[in-house]
Protein backbone atom coordinates (compact mmCIF):
# COMPACT_ATOMS: atom_id res chain seq x y z
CA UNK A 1 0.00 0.00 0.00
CA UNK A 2 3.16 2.26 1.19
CA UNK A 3 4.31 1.33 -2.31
CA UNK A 4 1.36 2.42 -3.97
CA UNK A 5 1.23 5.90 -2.56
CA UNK A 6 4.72 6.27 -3.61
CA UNK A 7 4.53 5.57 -7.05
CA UNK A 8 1.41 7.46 -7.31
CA UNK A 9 2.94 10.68 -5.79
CA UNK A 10 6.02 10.20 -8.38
CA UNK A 11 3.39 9.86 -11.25
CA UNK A 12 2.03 13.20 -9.90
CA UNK A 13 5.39 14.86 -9.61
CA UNK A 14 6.79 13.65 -12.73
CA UNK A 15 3.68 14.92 -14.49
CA UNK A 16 4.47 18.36 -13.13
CA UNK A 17 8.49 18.21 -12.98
CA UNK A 18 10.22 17.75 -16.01
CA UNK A 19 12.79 14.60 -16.42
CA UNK A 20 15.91 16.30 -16.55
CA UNK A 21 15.02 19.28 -13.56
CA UNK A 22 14.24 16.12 -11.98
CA UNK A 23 17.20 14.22 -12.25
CA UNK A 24 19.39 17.56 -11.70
CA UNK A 25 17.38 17.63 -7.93
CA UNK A 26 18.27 14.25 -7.34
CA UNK A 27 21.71 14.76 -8.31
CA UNK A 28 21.88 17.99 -5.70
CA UNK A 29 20.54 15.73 -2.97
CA UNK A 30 23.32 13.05 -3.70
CA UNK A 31 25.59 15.71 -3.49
CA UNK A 32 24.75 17.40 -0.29
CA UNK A 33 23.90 13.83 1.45
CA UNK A 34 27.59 12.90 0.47
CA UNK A 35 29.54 16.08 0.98
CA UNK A 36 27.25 16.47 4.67
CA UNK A 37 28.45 13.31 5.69
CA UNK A 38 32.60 13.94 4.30
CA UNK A 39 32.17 17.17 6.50
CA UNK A 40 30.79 15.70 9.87
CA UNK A 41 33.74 13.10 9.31
């Protein structure tokens, strides 16, 4: 069910949010998540 409201809310997104702005965001969050964590290190 958890599942299901996922994948619905990234059907909903993606039909708002263009691939590649979307793939640029999830690139940025990579980034931050792994330069947060080399800086608390």
């Amino acid at each position: 069910m958890i599942l299901g409201l996922i994948s619905a809310a990234l059907d909903v997104i993606l039909a708002f949010i263009p691939k590649k702005l979307l793939l640029v965001i999830i690139i940025a969050l990579i980034a931050a998540i792994y330069f947060g964590y080399v800086y608390e290190f």
